[in-house]
C-alpha atoms as a PDB file:
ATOM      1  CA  UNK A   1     -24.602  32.646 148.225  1.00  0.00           C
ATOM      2  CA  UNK A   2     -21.556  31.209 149.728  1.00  0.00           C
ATOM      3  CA  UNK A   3     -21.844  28.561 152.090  1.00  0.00           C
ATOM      4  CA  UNK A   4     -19.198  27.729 155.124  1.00  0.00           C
ATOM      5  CA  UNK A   5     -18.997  25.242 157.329  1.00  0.00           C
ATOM      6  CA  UNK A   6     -18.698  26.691 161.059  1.00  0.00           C
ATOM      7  CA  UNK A   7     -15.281  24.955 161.268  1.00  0.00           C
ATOM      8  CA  UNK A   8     -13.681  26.672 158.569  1.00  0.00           C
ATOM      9  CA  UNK A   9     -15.462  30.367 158.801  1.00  0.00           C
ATOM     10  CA  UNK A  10     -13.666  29.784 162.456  1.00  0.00           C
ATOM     11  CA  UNK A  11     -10.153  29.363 161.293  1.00  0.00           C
ATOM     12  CA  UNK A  12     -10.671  31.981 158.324  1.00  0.00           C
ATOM     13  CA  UNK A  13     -13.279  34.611 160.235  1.00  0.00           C
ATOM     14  CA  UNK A  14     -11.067  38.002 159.345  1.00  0.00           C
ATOM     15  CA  UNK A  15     -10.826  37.018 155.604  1.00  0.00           C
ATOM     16  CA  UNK A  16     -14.078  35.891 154.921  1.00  0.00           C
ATOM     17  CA  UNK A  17     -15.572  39.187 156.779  1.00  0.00           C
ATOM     18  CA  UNK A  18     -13.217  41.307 154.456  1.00  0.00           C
ATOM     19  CA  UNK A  19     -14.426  39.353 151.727  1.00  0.00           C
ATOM     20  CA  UNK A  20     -18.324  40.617 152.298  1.00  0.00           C
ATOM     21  CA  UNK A  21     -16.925  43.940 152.806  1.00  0.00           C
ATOM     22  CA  UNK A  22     -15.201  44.149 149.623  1.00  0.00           C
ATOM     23  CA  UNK A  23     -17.546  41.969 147.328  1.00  0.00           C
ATOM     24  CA  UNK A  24     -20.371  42.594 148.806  1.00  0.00           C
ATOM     25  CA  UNK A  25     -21.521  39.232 148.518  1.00  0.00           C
ATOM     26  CA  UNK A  26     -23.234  36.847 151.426  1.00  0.00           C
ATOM     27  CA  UNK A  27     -22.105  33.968 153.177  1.00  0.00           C
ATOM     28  CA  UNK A  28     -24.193  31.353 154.988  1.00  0.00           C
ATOM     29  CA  UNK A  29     -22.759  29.504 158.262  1.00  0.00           C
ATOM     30  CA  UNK A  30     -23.615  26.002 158.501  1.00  0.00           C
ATOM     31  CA  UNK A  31     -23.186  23.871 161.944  1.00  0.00           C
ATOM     32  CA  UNK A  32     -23.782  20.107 160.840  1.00  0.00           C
ATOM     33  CA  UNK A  33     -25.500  20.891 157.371  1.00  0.00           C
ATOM     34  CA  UNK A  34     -27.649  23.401 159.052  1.00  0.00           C
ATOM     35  CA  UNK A  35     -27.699  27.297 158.411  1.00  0.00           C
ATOM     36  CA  UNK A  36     -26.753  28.777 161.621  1.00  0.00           C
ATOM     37  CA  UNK A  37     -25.986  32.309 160.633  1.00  0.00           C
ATOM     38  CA  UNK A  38     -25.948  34.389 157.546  1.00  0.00           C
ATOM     39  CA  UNK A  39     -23.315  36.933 157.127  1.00  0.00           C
ATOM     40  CA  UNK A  40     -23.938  40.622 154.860  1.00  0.00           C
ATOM     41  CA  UNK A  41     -22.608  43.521 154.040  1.00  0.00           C
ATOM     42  CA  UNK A  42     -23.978  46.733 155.492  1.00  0.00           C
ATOM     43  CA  UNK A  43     -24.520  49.432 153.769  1.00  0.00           C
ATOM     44  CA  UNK A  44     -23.380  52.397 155.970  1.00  0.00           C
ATOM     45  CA  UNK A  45     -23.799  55.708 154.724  1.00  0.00           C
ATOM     46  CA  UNK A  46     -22.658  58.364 157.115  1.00  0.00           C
ATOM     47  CA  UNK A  47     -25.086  60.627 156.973  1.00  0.00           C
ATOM     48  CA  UNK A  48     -24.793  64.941 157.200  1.00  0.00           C
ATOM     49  CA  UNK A  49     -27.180  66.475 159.233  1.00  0.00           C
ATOM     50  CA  UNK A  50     -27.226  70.094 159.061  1.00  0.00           C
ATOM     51  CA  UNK A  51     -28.485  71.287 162.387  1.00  0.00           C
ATOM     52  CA  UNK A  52     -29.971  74.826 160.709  1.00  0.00           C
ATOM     53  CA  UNK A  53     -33.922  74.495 161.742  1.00  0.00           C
ATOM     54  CA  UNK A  54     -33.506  71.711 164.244  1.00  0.00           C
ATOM     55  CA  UNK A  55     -32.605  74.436 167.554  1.00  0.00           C
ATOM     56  CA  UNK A  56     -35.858  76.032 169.242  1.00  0.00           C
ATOM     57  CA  UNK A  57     -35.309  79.257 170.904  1.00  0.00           C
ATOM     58  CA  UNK A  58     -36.939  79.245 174.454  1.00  0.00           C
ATOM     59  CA  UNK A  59     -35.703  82.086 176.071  1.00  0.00           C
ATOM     60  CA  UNK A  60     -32.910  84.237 177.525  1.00  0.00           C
ATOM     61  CA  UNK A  61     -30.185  81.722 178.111  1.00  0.00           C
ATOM     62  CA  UNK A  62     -27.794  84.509 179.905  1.00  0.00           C
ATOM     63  CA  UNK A  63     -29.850  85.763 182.408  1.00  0.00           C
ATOM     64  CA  UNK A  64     -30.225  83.901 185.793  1.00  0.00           C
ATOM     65  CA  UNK A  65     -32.901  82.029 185.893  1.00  0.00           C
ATOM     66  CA  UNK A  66     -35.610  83.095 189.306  1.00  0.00           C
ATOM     67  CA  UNK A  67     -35.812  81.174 192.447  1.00  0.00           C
ATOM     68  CA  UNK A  68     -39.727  80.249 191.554  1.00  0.00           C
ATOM     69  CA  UNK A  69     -38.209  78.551 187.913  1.00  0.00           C
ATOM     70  CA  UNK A  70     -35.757  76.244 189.774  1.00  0.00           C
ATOM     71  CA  UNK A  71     -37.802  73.283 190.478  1.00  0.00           C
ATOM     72  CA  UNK A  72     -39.465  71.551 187.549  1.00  0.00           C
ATOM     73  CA  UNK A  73     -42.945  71.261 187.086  1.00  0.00           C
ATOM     74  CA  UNK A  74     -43.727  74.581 188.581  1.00  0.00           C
END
């Protein structure tokens, strides 16, 4: 793992963050010798839900609803 001092991750923040991106590698921030912060990749997978099953049908949506249905809890 690649370790940075705070000072320079500072001045070179946008590069080293595309650098995990693209490598996929880890970089630990030091402050005075000491790890302060560990950068990683993420592994973001946009996920498709299909939506088929997850709808419950209650009841007549078109029809008004009655006066004694208004107020929840009822």
């Amino acid at each position: 793992m690649e370790t940075l001092p705070i000072s320079k991750f500072k001045a070179t923040c946008l590069a080293v963050l595309e650098d995990v991106r693209k490598q996929k590698k880890r970089v630990l921030i030091t402050k005075k010798r000491e790890p302060i912060a560990e950068i990683a990749p993420v592994d973001y997978q946009k996920e498709e839900i299909a939506l088929i099953d997850t709808v419950t049908f209650l009841g007549d949506i078109i029809s008004p609803v009655a006066e004694d249905e208004w107020e929840i809890g009822r």
